[in-house]
PDB file of N, CA and C in Angstrom:
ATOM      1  N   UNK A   1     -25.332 -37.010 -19.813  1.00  0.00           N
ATOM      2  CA  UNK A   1     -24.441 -35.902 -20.133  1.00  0.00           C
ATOM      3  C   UNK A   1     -24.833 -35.284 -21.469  1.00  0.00           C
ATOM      4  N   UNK A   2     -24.823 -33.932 -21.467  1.00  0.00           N
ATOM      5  CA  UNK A   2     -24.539 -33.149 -22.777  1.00  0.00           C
ATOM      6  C   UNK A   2     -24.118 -32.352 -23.290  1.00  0.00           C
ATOM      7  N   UNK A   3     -23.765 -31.592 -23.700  1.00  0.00           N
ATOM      8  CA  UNK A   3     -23.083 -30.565 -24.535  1.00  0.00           C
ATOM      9  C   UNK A   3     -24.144 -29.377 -24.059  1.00  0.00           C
ATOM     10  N   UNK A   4     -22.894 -28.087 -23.638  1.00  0.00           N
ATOM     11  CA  UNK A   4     -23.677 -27.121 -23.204  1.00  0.00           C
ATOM     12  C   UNK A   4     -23.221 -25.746 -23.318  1.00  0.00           C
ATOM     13  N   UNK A   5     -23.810 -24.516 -23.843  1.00  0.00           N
ATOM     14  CA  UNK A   5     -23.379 -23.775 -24.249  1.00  0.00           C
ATOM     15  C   UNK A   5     -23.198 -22.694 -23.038  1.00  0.00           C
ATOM     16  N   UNK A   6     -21.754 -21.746 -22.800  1.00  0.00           N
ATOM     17  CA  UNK A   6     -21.537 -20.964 -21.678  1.00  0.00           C
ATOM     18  C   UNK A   6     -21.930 -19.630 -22.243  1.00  0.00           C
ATOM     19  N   UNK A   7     -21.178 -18.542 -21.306  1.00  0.00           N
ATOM     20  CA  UNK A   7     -21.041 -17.367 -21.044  1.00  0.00           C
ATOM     21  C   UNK A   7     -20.620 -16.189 -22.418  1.00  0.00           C
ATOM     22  N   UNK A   8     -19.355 -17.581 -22.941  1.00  0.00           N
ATOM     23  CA  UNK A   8     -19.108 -16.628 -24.162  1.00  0.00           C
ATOM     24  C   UNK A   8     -19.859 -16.288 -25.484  1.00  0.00           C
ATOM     25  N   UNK A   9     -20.886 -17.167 -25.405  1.00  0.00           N
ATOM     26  CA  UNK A   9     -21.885 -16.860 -26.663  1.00  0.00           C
ATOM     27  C   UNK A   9     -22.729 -15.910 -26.135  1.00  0.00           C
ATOM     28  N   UNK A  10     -22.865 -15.187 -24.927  1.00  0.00           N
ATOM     29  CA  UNK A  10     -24.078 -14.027 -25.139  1.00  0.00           C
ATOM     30  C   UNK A  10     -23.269 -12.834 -26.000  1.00  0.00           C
ATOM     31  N   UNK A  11     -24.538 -12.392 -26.551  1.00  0.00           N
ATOM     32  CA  UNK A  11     -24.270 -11.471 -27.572  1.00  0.00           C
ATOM     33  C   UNK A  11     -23.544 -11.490 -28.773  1.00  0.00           C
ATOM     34  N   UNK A  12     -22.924 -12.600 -28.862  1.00  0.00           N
ATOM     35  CA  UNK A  12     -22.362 -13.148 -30.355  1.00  0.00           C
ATOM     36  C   UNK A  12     -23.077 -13.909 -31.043  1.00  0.00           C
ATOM     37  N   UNK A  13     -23.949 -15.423 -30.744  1.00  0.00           N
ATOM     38  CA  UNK A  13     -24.651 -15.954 -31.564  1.00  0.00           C
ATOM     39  C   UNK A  13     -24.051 -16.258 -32.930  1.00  0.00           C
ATOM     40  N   UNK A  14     -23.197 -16.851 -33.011  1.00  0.00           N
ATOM     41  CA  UNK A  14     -22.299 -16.793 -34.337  1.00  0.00           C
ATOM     42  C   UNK A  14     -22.774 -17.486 -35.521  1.00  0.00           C
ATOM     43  N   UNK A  15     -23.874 -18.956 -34.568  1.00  0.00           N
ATOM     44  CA  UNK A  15     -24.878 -20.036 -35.531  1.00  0.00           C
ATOM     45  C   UNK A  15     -23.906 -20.769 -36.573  1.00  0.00           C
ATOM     46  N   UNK A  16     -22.487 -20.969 -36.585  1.00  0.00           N
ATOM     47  CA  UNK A  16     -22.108 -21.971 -37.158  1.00  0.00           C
ATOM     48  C   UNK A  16     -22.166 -23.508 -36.414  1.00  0.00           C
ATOM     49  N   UNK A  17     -22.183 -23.504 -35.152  1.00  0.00           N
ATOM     50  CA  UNK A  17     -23.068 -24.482 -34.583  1.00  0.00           C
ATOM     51  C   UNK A  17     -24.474 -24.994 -35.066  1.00  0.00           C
ATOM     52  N   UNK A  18     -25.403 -24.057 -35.286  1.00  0.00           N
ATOM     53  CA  UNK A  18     -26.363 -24.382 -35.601  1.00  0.00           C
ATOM     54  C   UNK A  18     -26.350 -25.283 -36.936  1.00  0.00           C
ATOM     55  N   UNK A  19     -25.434 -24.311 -37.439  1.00  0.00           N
ATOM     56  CA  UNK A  19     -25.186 -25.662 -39.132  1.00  0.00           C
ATOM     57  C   UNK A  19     -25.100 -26.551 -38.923  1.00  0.00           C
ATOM     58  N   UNK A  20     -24.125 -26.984 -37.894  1.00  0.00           N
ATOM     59  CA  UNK A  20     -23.487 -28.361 -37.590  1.00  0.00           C
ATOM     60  C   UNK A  20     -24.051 -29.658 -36.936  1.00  0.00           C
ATOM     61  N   UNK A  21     -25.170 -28.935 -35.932  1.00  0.00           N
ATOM     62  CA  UNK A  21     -25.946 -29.890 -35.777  1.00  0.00           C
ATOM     63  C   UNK A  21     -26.598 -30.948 -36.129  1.00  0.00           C
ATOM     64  N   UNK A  22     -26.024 -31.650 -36.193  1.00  0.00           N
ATOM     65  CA  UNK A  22     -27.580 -33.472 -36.753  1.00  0.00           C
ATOM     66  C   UNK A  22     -28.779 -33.040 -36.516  1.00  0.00           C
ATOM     67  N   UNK A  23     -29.092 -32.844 -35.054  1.00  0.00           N
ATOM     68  CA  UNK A  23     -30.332 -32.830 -34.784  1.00  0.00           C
ATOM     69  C   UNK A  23     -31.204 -31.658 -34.674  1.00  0.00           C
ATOM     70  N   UNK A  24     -30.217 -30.806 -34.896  1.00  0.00           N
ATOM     71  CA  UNK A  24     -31.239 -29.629 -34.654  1.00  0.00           C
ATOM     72  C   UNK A  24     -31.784 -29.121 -32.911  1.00  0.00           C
ATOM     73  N   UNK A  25     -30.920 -29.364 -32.238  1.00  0.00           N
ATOM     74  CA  UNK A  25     -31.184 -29.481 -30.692  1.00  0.00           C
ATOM     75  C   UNK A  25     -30.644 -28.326 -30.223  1.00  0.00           C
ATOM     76  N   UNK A  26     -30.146 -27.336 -31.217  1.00  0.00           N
ATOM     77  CA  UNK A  26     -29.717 -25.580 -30.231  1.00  0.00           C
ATOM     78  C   UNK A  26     -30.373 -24.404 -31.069  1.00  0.00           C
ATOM     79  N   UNK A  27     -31.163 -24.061 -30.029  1.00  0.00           N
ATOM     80  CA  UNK A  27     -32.409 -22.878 -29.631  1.00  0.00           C
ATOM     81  C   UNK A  27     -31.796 -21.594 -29.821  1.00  0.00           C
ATOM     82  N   UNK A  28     -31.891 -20.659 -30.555  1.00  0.00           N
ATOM     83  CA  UNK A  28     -31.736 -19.002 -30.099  1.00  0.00           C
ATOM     84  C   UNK A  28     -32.616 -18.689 -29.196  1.00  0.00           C
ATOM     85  N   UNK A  29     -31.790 -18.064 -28.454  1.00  0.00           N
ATOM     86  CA  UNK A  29     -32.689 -17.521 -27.461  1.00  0.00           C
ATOM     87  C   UNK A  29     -32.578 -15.817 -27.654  1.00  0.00           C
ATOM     88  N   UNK A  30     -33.172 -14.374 -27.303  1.00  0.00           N
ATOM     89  CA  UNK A  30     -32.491 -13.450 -27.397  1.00  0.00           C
ATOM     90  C   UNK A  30     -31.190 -12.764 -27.550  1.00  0.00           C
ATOM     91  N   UNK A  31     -30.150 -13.570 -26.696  1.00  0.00           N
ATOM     92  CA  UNK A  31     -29.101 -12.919 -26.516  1.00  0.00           C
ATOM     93  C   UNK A  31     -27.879 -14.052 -27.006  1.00  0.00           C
ATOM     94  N   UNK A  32     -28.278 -15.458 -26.603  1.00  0.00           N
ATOM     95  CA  UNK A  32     -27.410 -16.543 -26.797  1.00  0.00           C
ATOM     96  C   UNK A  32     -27.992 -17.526 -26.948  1.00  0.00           C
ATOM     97  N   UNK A  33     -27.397 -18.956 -27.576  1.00  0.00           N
ATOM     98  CA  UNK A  33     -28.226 -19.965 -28.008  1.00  0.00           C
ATOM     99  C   UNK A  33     -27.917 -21.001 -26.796  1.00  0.00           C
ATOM    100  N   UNK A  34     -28.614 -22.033 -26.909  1.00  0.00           N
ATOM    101  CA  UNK A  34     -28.805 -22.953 -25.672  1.00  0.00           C
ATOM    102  C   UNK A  34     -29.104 -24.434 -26.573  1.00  0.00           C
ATOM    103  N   UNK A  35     -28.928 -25.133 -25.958  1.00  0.00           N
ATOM    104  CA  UNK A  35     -28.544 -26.848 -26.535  1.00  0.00           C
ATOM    105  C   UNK A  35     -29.381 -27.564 -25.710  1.00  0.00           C
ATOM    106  N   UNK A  36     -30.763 -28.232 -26.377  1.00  0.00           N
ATOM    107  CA  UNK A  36     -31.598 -28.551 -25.240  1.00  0.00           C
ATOM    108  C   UNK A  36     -30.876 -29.887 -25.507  1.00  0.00           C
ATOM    109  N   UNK A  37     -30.873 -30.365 -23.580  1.00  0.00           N
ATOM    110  CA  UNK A  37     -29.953 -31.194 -22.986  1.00  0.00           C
ATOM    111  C   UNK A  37     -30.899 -32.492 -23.282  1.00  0.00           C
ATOM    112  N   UNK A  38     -32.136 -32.629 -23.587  1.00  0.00           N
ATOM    113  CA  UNK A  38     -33.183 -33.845 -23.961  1.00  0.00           C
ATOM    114  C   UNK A  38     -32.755 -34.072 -25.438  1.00  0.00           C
ATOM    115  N   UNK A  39     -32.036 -33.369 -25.769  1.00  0.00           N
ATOM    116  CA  UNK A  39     -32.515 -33.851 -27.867  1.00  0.00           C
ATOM    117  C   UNK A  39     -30.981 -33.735 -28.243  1.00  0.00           C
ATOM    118  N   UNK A  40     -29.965 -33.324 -27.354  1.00  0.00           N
ATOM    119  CA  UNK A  40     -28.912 -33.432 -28.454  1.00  0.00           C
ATOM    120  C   UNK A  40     -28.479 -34.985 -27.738  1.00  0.00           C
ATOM    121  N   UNK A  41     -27.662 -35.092 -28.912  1.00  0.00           N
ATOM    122  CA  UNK A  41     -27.312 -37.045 -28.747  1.00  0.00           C
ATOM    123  C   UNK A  41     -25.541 -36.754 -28.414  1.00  0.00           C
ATOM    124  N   UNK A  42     -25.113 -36.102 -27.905  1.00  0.00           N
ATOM    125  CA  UNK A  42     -23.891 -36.025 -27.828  1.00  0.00           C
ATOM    126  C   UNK A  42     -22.738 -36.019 -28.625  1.00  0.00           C
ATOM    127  N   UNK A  43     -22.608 -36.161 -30.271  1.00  0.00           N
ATOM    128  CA  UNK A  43     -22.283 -36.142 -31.405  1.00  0.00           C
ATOM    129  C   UNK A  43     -21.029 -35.144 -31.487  1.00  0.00           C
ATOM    130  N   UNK A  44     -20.853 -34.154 -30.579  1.00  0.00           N
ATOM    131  CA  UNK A  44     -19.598 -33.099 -30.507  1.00  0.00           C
ATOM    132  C   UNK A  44     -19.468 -32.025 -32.117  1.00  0.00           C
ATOM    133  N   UNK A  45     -20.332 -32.419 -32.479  1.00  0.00           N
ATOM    134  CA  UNK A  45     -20.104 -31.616 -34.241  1.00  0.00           C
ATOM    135  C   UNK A  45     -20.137 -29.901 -33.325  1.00  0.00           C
ATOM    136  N   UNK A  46     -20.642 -29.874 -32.886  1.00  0.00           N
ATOM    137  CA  UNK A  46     -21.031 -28.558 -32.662  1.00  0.00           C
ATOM    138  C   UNK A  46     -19.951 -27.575 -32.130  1.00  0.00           C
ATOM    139  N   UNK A  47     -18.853 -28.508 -30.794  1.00  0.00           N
ATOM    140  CA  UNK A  47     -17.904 -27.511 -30.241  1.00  0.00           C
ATOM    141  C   UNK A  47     -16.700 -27.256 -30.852  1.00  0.00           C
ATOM    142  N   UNK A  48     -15.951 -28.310 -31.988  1.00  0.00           N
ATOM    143  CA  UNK A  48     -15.197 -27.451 -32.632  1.00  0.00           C
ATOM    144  C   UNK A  48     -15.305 -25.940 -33.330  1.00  0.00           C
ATOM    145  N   UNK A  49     -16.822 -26.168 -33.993  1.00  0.00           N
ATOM    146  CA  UNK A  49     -17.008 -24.902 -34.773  1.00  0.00           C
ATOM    147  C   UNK A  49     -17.355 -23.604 -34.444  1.00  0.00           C
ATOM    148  N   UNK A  50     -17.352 -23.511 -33.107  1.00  0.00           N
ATOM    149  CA  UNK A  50     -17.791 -22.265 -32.166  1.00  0.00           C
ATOM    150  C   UNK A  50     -16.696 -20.965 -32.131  1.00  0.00           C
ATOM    151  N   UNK A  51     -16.730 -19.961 -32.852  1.00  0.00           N
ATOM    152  CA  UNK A  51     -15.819 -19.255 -32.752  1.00  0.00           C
ATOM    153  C   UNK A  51     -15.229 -19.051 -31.729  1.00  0.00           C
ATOM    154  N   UNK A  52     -15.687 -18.477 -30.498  1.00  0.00           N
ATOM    155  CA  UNK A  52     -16.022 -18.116 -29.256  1.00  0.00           C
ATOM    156  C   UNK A  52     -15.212 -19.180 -28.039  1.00  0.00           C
ATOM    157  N   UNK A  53     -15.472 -20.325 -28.751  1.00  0.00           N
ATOM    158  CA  UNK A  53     -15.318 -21.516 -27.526  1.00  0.00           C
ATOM    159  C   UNK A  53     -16.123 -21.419 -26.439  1.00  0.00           C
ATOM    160  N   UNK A  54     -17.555 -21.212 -26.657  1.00  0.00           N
ATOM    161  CA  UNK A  54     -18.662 -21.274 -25.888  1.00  0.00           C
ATOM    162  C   UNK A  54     -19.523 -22.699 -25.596  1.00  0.00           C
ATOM    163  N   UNK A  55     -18.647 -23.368 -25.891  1.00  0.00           N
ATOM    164  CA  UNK A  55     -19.453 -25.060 -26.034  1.00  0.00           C
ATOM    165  C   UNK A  55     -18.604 -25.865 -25.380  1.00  0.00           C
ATOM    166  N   UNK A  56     -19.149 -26.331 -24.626  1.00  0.00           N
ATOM    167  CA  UNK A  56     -18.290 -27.686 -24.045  1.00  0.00           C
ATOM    168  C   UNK A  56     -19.352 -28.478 -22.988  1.00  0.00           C
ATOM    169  N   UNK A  57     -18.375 -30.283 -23.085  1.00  0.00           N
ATOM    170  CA  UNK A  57     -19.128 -31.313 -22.900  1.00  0.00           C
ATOM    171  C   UNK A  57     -19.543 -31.238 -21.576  1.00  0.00           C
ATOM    172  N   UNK A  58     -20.490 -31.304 -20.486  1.00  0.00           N
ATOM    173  CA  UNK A  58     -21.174 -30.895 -19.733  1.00  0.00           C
ATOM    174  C   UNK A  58     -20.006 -31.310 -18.484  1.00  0.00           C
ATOM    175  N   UNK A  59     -19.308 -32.399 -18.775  1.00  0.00           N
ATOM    176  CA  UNK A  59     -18.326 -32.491 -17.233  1.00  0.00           C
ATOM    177  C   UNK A  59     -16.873 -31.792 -17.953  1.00  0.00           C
ATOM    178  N   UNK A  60     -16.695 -31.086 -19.040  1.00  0.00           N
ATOM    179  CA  UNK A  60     -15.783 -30.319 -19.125  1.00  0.00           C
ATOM    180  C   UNK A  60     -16.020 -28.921 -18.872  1.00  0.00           C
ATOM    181  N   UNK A  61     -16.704 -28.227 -18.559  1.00  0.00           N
ATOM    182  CA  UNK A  61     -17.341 -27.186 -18.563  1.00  0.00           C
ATOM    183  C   UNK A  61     -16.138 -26.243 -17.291  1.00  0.00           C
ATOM    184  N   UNK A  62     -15.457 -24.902 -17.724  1.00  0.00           N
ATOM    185  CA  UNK A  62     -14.515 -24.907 -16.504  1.00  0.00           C
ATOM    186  C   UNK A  62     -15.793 -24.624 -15.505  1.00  0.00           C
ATOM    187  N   UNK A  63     -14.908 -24.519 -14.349  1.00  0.00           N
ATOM    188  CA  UNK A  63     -15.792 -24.151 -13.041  1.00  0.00           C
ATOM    189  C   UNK A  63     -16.988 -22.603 -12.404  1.00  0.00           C
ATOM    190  N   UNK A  64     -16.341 -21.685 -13.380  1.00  0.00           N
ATOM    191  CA  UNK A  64     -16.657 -20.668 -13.461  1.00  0.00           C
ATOM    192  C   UNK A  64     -18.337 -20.646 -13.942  1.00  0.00           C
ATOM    193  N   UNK A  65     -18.178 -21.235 -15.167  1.00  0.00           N
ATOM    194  CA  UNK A  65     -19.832 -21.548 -15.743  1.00  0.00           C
ATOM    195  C   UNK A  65     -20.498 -22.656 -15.594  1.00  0.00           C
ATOM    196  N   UNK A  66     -20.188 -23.543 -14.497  1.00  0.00           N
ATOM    197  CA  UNK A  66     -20.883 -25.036 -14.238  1.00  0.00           C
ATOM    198  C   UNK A  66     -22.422 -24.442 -14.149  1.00  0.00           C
ATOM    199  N   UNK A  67     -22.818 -23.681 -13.628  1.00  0.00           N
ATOM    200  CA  UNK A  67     -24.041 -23.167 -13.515  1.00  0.00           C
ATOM    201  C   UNK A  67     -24.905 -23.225 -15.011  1.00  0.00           C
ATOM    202  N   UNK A  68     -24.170 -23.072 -16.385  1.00  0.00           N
ATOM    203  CA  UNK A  68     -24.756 -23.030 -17.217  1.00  0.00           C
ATOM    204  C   UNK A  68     -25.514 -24.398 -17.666  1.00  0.00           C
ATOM    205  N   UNK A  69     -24.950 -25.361 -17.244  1.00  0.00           N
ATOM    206  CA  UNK A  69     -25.894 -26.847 -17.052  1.00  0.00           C
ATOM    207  C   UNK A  69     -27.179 -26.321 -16.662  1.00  0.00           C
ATOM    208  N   UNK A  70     -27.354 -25.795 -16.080  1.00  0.00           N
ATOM    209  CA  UNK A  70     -28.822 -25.568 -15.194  1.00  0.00           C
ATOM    210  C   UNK A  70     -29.369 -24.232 -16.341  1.00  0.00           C
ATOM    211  N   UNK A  71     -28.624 -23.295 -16.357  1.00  0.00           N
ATOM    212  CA  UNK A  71     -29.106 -22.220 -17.297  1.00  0.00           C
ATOM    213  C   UNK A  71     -29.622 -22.864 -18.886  1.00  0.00           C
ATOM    214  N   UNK A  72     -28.895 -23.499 -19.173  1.00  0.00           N
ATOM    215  CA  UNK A  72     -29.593 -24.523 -20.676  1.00  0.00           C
ATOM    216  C   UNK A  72     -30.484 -25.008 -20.551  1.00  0.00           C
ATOM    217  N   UNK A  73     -30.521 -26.020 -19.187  1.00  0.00           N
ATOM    218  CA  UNK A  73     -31.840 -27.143 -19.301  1.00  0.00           C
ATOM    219  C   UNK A  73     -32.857 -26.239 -19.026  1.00  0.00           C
ATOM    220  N   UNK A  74     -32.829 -25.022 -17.820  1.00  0.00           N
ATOM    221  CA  UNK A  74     -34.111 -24.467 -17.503  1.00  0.00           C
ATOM    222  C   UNK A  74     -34.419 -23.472 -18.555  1.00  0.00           C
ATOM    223  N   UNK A  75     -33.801 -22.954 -19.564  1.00  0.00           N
ATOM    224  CA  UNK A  75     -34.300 -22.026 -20.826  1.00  0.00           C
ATOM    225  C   UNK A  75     -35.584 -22.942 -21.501  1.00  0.00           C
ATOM    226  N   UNK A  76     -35.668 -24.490 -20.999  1.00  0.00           N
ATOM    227  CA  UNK A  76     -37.030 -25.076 -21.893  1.00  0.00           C
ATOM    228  C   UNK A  76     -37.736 -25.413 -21.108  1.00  0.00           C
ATOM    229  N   UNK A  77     -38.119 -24.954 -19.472  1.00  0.00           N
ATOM    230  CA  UNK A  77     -38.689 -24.957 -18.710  1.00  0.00           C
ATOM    231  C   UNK A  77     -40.256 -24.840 -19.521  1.00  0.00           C
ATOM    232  N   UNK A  78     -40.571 -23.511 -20.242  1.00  0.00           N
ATOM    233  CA  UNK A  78     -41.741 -23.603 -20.992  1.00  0.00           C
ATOM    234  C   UNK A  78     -41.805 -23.895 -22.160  1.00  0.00           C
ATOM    235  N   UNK A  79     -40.971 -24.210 -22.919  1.00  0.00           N
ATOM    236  CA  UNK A  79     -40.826 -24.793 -24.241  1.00  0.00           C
ATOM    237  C   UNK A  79     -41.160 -26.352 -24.413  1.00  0.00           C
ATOM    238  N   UNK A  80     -40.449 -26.695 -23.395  1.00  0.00           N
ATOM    239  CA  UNK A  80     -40.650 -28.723 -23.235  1.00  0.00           C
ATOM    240  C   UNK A  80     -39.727 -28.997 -24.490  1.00  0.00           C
ATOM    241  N   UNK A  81     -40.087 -29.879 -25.055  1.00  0.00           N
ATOM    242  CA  UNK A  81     -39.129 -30.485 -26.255  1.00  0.00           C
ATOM    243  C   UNK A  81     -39.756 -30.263 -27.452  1.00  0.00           C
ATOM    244  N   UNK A  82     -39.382 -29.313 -28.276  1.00  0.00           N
ATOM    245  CA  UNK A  82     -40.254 -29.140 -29.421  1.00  0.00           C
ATOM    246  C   UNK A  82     -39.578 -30.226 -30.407  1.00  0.00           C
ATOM    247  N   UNK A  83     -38.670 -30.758 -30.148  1.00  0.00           N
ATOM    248  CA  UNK A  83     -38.541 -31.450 -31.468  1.00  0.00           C
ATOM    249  C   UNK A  83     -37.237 -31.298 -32.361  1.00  0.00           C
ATOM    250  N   UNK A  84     -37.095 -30.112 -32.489  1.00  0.00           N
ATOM    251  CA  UNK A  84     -36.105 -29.212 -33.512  1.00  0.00           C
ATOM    252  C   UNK A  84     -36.651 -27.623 -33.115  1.00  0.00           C
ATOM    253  N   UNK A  85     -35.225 -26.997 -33.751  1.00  0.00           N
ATOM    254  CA  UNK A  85     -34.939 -26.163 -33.168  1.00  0.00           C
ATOM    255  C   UNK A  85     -35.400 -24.705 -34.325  1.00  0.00           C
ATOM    256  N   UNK A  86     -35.008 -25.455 -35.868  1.00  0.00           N
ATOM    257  CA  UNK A  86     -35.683 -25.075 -36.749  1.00  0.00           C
ATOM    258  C   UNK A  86     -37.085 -24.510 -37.575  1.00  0.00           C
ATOM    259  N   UNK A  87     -38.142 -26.124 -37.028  1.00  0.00           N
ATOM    260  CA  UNK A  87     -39.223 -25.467 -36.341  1.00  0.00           C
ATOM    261  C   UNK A  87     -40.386 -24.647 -35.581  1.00  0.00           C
ATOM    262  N   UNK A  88     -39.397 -24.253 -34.415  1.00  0.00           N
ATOM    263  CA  UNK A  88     -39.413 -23.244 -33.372  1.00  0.00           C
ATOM    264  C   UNK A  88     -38.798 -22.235 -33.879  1.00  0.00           C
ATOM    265  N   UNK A  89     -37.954 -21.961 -34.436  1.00  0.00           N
ATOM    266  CA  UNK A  89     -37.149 -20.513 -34.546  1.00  0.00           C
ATOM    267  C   UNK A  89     -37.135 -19.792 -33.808  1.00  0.00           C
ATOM    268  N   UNK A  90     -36.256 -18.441 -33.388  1.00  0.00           N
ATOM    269  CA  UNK A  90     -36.131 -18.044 -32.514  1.00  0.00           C
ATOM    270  C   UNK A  90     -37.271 -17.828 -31.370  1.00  0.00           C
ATOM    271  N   UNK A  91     -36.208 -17.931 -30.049  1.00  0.00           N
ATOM    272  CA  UNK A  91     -37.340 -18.077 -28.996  1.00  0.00           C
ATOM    273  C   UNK A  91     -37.207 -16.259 -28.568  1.00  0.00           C
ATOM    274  N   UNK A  92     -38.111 -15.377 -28.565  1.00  0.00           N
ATOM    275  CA  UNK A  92     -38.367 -13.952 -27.435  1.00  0.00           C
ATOM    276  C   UNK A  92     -38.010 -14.432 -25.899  1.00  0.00           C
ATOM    277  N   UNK A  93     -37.100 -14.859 -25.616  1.00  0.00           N
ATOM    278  CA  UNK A  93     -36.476 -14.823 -24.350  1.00  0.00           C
ATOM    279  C   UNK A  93     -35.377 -15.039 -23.941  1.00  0.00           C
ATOM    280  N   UNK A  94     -34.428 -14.819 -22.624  1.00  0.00           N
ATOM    281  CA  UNK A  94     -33.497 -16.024 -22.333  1.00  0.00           C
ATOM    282  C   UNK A  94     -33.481 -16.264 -21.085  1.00  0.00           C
ATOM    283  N   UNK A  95     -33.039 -17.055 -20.243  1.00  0.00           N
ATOM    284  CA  UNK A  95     -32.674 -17.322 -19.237  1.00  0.00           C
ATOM    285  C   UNK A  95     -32.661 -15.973 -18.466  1.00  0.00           C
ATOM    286  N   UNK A  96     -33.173 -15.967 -17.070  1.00  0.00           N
ATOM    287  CA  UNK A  96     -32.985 -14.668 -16.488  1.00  0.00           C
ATOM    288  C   UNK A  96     -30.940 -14.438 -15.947  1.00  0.00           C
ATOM    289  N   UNK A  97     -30.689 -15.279 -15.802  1.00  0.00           N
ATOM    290  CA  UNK A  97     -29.022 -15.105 -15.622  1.00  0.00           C
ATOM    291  C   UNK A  97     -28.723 -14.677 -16.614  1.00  0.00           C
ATOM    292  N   UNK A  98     -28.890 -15.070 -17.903  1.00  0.00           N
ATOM    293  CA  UNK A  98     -28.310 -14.181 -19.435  1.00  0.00           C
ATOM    294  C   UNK A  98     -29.109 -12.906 -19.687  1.00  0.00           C
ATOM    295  N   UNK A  99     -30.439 -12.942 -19.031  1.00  0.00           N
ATOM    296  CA  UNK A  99     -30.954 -11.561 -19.443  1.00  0.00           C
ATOM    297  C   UNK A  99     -30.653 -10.595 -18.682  1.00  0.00           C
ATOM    298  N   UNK A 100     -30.210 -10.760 -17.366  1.00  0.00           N
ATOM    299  CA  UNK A 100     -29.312  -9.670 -16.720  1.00  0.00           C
ATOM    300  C   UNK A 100     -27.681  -9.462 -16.571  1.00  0.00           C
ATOM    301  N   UNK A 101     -27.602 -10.236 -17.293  1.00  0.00           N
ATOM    302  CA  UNK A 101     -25.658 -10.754 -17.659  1.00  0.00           C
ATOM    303  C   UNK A 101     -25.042  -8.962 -18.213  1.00  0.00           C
ATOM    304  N   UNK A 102     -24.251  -8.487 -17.434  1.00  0.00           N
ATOM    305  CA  UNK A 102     -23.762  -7.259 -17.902  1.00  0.00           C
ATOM    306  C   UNK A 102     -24.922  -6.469 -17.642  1.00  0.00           C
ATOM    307  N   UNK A 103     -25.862  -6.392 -16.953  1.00  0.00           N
ATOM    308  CA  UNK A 103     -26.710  -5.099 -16.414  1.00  0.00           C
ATOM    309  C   UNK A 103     -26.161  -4.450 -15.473  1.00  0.00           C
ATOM    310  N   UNK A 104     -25.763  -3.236 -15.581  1.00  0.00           N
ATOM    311  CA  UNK A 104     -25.117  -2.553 -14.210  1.00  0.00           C
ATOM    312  C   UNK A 104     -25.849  -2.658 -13.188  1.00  0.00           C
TER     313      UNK A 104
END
């Protein structure tokens, strides 16, 4: 199980999560950030501080965005595990579900 970021962080990106992190395990992506599901340790620092309430623990997730389990893990489909997220800095992409999210 892990901590996984939904629907309400596209286009806000607020990154007080990102502070909060231990490990450094959530990615910007273009539009919204993503929590690679290999590197975070489950620690919860991250979903109080989410303005948004875009974070939650992977079997709390409501039903509406269960899909985003799959939208997180596959955003590192070509990334693999860099390690930290810091490192990497922003990634030029997102998920094709977030990159057409609100396209008429």
């Amino acid at each position: 199980m892990t901590y996984v970021i939904a629907e309400p962080c596209i286009d806000v990106m607020d990154k007080a999560c990102i502070e909060e992190c231990p490990v450094d395990c959530i990615y910007e992506g273009r539009r919204m950030l993503y929590i690679h599901p290999d590197e975070c340790v489950d620690c919860g620092a991250c979903e109080p501080v989410c303005p948004v309430e875009a974070i939650f623990y992977e079997d709390d997730l409501p039903a509406e965005w269960a899909h985003y389990v799959t939208v997180n893990a596959d955003f590192f489909d070509d990334l693999g595990s860099p390690g930290g997220a810091a490192k990497t800095g922003p990634v030029d992409k997102d998920h094709s579900h977030v990159a057409r999210h609100g396209a008429g």
